[in-house]
Protein backbone atom coordinates (compact mmCIF):
# COMPACT_ATOMS: atom_id res chain seq x y z
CA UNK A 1 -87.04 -55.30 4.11
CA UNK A 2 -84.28 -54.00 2.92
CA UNK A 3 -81.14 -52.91 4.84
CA UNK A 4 -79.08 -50.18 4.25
CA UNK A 5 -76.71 -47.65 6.41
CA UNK A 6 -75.90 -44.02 6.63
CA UNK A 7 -72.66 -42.37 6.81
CA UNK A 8 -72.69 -39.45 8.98
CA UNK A 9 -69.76 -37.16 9.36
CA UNK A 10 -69.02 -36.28 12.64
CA UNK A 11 -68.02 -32.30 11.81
CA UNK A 12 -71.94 -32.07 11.14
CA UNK A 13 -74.63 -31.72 13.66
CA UNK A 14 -76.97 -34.65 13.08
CA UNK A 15 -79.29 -36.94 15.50
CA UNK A 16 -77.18 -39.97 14.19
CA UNK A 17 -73.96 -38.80 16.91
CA UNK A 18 -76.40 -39.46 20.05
CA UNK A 19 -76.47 -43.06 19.56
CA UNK A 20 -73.77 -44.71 21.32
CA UNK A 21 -70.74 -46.17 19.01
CA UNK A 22 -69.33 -49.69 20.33
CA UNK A 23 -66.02 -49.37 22.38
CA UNK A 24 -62.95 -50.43 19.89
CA UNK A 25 -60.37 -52.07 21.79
CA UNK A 26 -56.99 -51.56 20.61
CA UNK A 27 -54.76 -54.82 20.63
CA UNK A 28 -51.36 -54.29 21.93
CA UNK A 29 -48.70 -57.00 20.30
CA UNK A 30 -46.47 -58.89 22.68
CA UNK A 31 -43.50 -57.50 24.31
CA UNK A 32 -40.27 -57.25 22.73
CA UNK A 33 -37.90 -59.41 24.85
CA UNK A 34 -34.13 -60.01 23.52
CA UNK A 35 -32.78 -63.63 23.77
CA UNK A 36 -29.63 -62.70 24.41
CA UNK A 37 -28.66 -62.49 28.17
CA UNK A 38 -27.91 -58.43 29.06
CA UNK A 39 -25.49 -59.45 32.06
CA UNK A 40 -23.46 -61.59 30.29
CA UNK A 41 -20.24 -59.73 29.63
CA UNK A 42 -18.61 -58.24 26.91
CA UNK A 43 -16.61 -60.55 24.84
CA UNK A 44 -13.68 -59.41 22.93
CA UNK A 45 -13.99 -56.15 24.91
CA UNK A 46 -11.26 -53.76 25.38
CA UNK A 47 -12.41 -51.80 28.32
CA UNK A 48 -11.36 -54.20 31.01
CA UNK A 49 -11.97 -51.95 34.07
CA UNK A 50 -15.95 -51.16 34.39
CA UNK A 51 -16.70 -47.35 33.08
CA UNK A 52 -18.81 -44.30 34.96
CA UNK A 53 -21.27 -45.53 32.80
CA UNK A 54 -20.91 -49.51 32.05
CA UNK A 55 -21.69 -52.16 34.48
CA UNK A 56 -22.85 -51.72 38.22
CA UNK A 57 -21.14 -49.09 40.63
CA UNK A 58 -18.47 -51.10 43.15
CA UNK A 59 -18.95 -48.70 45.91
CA UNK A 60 -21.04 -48.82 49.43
CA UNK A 61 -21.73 -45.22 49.31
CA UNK A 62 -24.34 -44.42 51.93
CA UNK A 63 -27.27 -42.28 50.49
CA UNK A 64 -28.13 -40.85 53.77
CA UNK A 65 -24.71 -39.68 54.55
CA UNK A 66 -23.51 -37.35 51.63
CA UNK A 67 -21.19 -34.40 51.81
CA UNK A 68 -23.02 -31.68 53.34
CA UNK A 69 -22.61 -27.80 53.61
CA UNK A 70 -19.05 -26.62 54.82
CA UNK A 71 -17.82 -30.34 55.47
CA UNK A 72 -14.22 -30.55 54.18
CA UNK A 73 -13.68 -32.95 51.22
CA UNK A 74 -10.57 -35.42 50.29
CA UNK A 75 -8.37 -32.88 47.82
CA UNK A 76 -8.02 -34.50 44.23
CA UNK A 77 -4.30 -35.56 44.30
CA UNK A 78 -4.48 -34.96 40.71
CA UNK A 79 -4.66 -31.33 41.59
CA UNK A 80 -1.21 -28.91 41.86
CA UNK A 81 -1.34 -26.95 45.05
CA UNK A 82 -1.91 -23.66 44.38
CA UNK A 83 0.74 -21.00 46.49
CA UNK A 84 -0.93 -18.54 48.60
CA UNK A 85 -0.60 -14.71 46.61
CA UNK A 86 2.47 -13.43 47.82
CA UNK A 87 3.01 -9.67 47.72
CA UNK A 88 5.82 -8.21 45.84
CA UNK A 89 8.68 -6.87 47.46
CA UNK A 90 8.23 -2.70 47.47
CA UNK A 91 10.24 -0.91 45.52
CA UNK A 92 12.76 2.12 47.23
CA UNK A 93 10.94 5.34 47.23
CA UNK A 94 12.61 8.15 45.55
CA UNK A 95 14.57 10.93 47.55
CA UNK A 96 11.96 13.41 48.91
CA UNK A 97 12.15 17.08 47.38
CA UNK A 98 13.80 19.10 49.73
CA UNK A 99 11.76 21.96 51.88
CA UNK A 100 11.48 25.47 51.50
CA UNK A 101 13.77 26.24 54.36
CA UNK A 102 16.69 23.79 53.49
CA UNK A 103 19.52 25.41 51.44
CA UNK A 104 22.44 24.30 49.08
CA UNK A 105 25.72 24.50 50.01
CA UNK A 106 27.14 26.87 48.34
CA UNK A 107 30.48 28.48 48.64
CA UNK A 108 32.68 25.45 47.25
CA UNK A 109 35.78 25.63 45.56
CA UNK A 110 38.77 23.71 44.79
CA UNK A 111 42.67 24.93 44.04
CA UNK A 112 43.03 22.13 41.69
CA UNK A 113 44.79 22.88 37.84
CA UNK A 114 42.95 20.93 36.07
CA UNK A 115 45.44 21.93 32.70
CA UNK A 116 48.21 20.47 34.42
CA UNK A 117 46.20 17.43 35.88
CA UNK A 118 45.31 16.51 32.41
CA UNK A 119 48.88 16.67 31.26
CA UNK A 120 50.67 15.07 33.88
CA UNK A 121 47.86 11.89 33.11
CA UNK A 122 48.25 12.14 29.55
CA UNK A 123 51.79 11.53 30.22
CA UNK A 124 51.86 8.62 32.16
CA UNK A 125 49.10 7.15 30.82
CA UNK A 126 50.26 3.54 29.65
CA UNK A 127 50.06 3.21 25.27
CA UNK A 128 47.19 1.09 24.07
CA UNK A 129 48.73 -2.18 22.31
CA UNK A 130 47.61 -2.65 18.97
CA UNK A 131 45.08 -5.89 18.45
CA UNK A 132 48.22 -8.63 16.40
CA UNK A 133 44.72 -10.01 15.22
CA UNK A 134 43.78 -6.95 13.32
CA UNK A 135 44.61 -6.84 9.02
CA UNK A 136 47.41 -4.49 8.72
CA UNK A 137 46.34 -2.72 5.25
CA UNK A 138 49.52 -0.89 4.44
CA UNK A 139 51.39 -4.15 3.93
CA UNK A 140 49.34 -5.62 1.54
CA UNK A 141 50.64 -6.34 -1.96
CA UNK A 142 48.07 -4.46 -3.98
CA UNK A 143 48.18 -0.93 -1.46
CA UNK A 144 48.11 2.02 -2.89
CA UNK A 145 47.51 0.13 -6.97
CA UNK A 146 44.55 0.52 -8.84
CA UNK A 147 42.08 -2.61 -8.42
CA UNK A 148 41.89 -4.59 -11.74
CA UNK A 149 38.71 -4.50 -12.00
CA UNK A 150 38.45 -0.77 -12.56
CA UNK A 151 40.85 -1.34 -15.54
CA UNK A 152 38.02 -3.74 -16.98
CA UNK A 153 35.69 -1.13 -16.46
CA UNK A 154 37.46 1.70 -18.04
CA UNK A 155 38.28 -0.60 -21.20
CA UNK A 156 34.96 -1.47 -21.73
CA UNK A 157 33.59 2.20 -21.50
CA UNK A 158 36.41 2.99 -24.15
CA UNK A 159 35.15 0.40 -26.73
CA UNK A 160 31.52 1.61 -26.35
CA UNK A 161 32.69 5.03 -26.88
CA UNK A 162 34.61 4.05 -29.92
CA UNK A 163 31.18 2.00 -31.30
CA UNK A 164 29.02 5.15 -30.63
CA UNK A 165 31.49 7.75 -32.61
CA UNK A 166 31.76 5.20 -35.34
CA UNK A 167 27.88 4.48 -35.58
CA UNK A 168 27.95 8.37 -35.20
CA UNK A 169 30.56 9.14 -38.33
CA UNK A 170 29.21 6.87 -40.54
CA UNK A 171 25.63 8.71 -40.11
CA UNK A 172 26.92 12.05 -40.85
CA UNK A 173 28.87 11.21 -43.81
CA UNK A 174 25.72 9.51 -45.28
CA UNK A 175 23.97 12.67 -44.10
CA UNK A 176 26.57 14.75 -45.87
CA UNK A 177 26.40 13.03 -49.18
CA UNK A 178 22.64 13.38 -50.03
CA UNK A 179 21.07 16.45 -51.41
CA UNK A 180 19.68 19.32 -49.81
CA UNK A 181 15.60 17.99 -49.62
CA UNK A 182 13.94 21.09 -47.47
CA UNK A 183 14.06 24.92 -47.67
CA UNK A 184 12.82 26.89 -44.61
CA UNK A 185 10.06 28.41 -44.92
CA UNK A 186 9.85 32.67 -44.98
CA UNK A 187 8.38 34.64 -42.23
CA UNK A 188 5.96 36.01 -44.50
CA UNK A 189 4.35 33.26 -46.29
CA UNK A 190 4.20 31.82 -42.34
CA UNK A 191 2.44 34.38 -41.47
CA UNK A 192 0.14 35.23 -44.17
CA UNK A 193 -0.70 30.80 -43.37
CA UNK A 194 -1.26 31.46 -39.69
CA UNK A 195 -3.95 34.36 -40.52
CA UNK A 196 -5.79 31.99 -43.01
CA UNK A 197 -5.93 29.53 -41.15
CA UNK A 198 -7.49 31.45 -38.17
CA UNK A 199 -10.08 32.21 -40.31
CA UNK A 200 -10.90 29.15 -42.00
CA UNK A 201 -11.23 28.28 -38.02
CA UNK A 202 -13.77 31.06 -37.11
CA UNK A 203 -15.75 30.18 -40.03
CA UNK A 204 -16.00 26.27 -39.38
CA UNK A 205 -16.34 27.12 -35.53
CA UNK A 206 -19.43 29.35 -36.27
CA UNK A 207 -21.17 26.49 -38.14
CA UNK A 208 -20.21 24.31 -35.27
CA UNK A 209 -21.54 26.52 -32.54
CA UNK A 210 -25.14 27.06 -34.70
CA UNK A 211 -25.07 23.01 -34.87
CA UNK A 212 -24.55 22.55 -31.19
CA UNK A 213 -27.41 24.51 -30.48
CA UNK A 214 -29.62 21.13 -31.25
CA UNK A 215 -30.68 18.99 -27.92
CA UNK A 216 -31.41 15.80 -30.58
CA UNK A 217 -29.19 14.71 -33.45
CA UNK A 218 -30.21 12.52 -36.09
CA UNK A 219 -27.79 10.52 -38.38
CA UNK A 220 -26.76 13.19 -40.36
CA UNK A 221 -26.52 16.20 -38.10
CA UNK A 222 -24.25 13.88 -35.75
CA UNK A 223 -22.33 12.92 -39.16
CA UNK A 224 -21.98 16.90 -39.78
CA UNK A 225 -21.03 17.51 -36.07
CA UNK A 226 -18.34 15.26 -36.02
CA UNK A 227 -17.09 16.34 -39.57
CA UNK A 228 -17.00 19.63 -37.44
CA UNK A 229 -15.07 18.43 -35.17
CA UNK A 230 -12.22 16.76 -36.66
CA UNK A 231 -11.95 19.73 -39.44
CA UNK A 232 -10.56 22.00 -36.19
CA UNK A 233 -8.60 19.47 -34.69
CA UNK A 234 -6.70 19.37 -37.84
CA UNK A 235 -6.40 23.02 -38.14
CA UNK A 236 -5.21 23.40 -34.35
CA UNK A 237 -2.36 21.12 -35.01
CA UNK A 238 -1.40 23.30 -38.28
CA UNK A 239 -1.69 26.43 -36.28
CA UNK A 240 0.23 25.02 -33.50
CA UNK A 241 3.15 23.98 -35.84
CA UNK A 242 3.33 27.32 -37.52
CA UNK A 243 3.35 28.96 -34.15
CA UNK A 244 6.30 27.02 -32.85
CA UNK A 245 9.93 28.07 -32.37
CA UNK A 246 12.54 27.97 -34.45
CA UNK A 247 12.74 27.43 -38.86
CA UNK A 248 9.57 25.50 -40.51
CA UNK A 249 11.37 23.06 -42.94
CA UNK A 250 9.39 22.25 -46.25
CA UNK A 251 10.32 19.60 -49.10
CA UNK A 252 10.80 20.76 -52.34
CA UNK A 253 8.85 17.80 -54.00
């Protein structure tokens, strides 16, 4: 015969779980035990005095007699004693506002002249001597002279005024000795311009307007528009140097 075995999962329900499986025993390895000796002390140790937490506690306390509920404890001579709260001292009350029935004294008057009082202390009242530490300003060498540097000043401004009417001369007489190069222009020729070009504007503006009346613009629609645009921007400027004050100048060339 041949033998052979069957896996059986154990998620599945199958007759194969009722037969009992042999106990596994699990095999614990040996204790770990140090060989060095844990109460030997520290050596090369810094903490000479035992710690809260290192070595064994050096005191006999008794476990059955521990500090209980309103049993007074040793203070902590580390502790400052605190003062008990002292009040401060109260402050004087203000004079009380006098009753309906009390009354000022009224009635007072004096025979004193106090013109004459003032005089008679004016006079006898004892000079004020001047301070010997205080600068006496009237004997100083420069009162009552012009500082020097005010001289420098005034010098200076002189030599930039004699740069500017120089610069200045020399500009008119090379003004002076060129040729007349403009002619102003006659009222009536301006005006004959400014209606012309008022019209030229309707006209361009009415082309403008029918334009604008498109939502979409293609490439050469937008190309017209902004032709358009700049064609009245041009003829604004014209219009508003016609329309300004004073002579339009004009070159002969």
């Amino acid at each position: 015969m041949s033998s052979f075995s069957v896996h059986v999962d154990s998620e599945f329900e199958s007759i194969y779980n009722l037969v009992p499986k042999p106990e596994q025993k699990v095999v614990k390895p040996p204790m770990y035990k140090s060989r060095h000796n844990p109460l030997a002390p520290i050596p090369f140790s810094t903490n000479k005095g035992l710690g809260p937490n290192i070595g064994k506690l050096k005191n006999n306390a008794d476990p059955i007699k521990f500090l209980r509920k309103s049993t007074p404890s040793k203070r902590n001579p580390l502790k400052p004693i605190e003062n008990k709260f002292n009040y401060p001292a109260p402050k004087p009350l203000k004079a009380k506002v006098p009753s309906k029935d009390e009354r000022p004294v009224v009635g007072l008057f004096t025979e004193k002249n106090f013109v004459t009082a003032n005089a008679i202390e004016a006079i006898l009242a004892v000079p004020r001597v001047p301070d010997a530490s205080a600068p006496d300003y009237l004997k100083k060498e420069d009162f009552g002279k012009v500082p020097k540097y005010l001289g420098e000043v005034k010098q200076e401004i002189e030599q930039e005024n004699e740069m500017i009417d120089a610069f200045v001369r020399k500009q008119m007489e090379a003004y002076e000795d060129t040729p007349e190069l403009c002619d102003a222009m006659p009222e009536e020729e301006r005006i004959v311009l400014i209606e012309k070009l008022k019209t030229k504007w309707d006209a361009v503006n009415k082309k403008y307007q029918v334009l604008c009346m498109h939502t979409l613009y293609e490439g050469h629609q937008k190309a017209r528009k902004e032709a358009f645009e700049e064609e009245m921007n041009g003829i604004e400027a014209d219009l508003e140097k016609l329309t300004s004050k004073g002579p339009l100048m004009i070159s002969r060339g």
